[in-house]
Protein backbone atom coordinates (compact mmCIF):
# COMPACT_ATOMS: atom_id res chain seq x y z
CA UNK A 1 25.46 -49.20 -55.52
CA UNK A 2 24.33 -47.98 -58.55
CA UNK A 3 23.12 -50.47 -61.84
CA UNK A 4 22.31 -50.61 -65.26
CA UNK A 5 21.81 -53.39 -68.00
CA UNK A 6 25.61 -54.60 -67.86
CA UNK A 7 26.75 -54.46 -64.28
CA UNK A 8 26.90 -52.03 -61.34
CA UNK A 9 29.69 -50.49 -59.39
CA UNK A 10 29.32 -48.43 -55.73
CA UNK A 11 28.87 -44.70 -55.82
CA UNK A 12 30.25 -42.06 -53.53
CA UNK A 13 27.80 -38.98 -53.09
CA UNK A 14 28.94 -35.63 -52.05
CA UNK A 15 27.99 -32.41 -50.91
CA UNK A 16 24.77 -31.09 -52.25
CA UNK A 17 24.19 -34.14 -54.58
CA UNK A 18 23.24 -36.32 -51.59
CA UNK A 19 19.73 -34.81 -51.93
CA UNK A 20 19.50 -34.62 -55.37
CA UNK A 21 19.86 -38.62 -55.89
CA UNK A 22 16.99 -41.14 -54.80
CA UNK A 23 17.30 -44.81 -54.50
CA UNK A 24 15.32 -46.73 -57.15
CA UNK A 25 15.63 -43.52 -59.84
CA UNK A 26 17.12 -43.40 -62.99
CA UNK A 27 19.73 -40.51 -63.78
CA UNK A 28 22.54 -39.89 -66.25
CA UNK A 29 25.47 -38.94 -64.49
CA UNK A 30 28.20 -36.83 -66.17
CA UNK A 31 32.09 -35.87 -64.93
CA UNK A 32 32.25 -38.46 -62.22
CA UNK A 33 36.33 -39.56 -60.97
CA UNK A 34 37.18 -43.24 -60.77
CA UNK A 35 39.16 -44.09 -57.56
CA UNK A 36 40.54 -47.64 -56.55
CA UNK A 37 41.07 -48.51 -52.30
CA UNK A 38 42.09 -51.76 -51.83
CA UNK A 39 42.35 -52.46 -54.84
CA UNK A 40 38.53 -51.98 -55.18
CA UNK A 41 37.42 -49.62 -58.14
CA UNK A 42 34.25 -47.02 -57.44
CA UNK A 43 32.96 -43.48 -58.83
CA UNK A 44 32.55 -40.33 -57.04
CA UNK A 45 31.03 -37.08 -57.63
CA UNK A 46 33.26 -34.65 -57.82
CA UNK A 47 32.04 -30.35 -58.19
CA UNK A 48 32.15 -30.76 -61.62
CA UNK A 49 29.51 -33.86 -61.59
CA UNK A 50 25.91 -32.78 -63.41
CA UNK A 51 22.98 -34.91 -62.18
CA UNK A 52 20.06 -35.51 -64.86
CA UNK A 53 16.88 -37.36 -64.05
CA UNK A 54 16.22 -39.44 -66.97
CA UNK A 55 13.42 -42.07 -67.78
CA UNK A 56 13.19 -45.30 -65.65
CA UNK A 57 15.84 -47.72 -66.78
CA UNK A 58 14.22 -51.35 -67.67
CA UNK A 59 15.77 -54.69 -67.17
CA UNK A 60 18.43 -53.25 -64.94
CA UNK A 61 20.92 -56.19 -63.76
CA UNK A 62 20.42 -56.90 -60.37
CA UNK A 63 22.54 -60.42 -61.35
CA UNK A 64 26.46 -58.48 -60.45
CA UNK A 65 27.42 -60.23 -57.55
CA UNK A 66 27.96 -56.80 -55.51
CA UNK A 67 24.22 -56.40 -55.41
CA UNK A 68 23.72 -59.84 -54.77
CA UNK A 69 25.38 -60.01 -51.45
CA UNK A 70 22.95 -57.33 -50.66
CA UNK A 71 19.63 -58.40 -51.58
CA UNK A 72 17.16 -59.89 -49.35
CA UNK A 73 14.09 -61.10 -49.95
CA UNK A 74 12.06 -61.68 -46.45
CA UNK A 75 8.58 -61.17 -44.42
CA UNK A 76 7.72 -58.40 -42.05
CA UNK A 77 6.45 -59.45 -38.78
CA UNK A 78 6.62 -56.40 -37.06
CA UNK A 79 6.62 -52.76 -37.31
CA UNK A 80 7.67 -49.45 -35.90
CA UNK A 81 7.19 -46.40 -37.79
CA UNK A 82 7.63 -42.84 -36.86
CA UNK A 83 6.30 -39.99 -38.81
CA UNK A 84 8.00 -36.93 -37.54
CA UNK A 85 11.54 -37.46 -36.67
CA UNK A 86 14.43 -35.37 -36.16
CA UNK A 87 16.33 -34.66 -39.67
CA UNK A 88 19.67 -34.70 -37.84
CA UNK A 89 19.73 -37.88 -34.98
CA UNK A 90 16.65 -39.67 -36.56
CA UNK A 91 14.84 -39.22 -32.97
CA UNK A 92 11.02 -39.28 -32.88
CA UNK A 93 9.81 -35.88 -32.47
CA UNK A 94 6.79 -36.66 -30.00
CA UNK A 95 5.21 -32.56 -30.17
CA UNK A 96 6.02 -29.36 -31.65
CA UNK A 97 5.38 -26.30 -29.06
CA UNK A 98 2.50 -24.72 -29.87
CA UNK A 99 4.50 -20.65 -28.98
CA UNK A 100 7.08 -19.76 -30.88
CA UNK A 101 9.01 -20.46 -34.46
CA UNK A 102 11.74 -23.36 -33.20
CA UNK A 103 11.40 -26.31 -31.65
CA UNK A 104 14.09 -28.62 -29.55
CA UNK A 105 14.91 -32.62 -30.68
CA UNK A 106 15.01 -34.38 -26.99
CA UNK A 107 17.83 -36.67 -28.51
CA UNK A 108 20.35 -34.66 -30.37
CA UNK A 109 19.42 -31.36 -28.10
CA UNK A 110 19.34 -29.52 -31.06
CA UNK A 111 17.50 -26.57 -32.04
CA UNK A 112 15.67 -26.27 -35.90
CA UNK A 113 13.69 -24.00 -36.92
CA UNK A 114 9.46 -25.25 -37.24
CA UNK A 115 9.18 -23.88 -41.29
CA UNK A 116 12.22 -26.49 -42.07
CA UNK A 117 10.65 -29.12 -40.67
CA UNK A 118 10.10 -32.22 -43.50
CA UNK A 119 8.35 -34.85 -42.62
CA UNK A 120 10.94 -37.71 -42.55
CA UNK A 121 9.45 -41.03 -42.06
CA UNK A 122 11.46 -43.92 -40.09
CA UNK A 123 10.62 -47.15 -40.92
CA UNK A 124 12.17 -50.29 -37.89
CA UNK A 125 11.33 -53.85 -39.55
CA UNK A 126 11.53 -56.87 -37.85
CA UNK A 127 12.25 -58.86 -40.66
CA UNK A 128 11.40 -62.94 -40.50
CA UNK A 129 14.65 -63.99 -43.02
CA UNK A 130 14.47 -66.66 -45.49
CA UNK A 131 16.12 -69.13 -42.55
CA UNK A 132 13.52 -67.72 -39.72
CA UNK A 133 15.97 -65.78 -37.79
CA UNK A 134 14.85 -62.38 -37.17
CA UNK A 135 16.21 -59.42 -38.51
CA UNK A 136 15.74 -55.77 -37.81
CA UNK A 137 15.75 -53.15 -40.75
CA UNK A 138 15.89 -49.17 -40.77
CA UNK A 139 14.22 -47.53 -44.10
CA UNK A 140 13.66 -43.94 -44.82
CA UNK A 141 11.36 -41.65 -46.91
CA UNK A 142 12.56 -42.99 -50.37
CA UNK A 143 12.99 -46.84 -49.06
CA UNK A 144 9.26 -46.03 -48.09
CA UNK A 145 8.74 -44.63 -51.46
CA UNK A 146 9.62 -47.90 -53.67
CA UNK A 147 8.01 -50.16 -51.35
CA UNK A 148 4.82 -47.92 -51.84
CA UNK A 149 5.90 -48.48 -55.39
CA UNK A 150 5.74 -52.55 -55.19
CA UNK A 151 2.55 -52.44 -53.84
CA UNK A 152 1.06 -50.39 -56.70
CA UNK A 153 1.01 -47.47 -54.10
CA UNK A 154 3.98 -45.51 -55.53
CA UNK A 155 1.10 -42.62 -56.19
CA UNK A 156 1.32 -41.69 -52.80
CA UNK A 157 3.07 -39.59 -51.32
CA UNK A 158 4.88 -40.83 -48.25
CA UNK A 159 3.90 -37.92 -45.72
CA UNK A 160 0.45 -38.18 -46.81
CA UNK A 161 0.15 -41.78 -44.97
CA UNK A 162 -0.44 -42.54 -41.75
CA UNK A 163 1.65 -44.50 -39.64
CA UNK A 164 -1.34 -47.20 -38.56
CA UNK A 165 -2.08 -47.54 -42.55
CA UNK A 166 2.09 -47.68 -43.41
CA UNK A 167 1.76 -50.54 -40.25
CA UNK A 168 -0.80 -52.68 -42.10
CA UNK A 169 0.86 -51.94 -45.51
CA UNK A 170 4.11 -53.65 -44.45
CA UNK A 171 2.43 -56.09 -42.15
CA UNK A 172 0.18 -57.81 -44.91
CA UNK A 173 2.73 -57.34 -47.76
CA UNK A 174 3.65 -60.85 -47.68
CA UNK A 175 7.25 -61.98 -48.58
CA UNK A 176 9.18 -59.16 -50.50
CA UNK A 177 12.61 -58.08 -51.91
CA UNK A 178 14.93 -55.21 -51.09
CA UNK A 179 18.22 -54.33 -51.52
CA UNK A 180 20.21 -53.53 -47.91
CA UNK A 181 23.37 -52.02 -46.82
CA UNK A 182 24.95 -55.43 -44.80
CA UNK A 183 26.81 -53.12 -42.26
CA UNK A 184 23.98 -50.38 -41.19
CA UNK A 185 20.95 -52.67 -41.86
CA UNK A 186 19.21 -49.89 -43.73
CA UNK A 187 17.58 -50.51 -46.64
CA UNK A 188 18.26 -48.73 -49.48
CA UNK A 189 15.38 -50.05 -52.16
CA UNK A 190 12.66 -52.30 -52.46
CA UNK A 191 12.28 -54.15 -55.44
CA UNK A 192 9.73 -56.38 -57.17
């Protein structure tokens, strides 16, 4: 879902531009196609779609009822996090072999290459939801990013923390808001 001061609409991402766009940035977007399913209208990039980073938007409406069904405001009671994990299954990657220039993910059984490795952070959230029931939550690098921005952390850089301080982080934050993809449970943003 994507948002500005008058409404939002969903956003298909394609190709190379998945990397290029991070949740919680501002960017102008230029030669995207409108397409309807179900009789449901939404953009899509397109190769002809030019990505600019542009100043952070202000007063961005988070009222449209499509990002109201997904925003959540909740406590973390518990914590998982793992540091190094595999770019293609999400797997923890326990140890890289000391010998040799690849290493093997014991999930996905894939081989990648040691000087492509990124650290990719994995966040599991129990989350304790407005009703009590428990709820568990996936985030990712840039989820991990604007939560670090909430907390007047946003400085940091994500692979520069350790898990155990990322644990405590999350675990003392108190009650806070972030915007969640209903099917997959990930979340996408945190917001103030």
């Amino acid at each position: 879902m994507i948002a500005d001061q008058t409404n939002s609409v969903k956003l298909v991402v394609w190709e190379e531009l998945i990397d290029k766009l991070k949740a919680g940035d501002s960017y102008h977007l230029k030669n995207l196609t409108v397409r309807i399913f179900g009789d449901e209208k939404y953009l899509t990039t397109n190769e002809n779609t030019a990505v600019e980073t542009i100043e952070q938007m202000q007063d961005v409406n988070l009222e449209a009822e499509d990002i109201q069904d997904n925003i959540y405001t909740a406590v973390c009671i518990g914590v998982i996090v793992a540091k190094d994990s595999c770019f293609i299954c999400n797997h923890t990657i326990e140890e890289l072999p000391e010998k040799g220039d690849s290493y093997n993910c014991a999930n996905c059984h894939n081989t990648l290459l040691k000087r492509t490795k990124k650290t990719k952070v994995v966040c599991t959230l129990t989350m304790q939801m407005g009703d009590n029931k428990l709820t568990t939550f996936t985030c990712f690098n840039d989820a991990v990013k604007s939560f670090l921005t909430t907390i007047n952390k946003g400085d940091q850089d994500v692979a520069d923390i350790s898990p155990e301080v990322l644990n405590g982080l999350f675990l003392n934050s108190g009650k806070i808001n972030f915007i969640c993809d209903t099917a997959t449970k990930v979340i996408d943003q945190f917001i103030l």
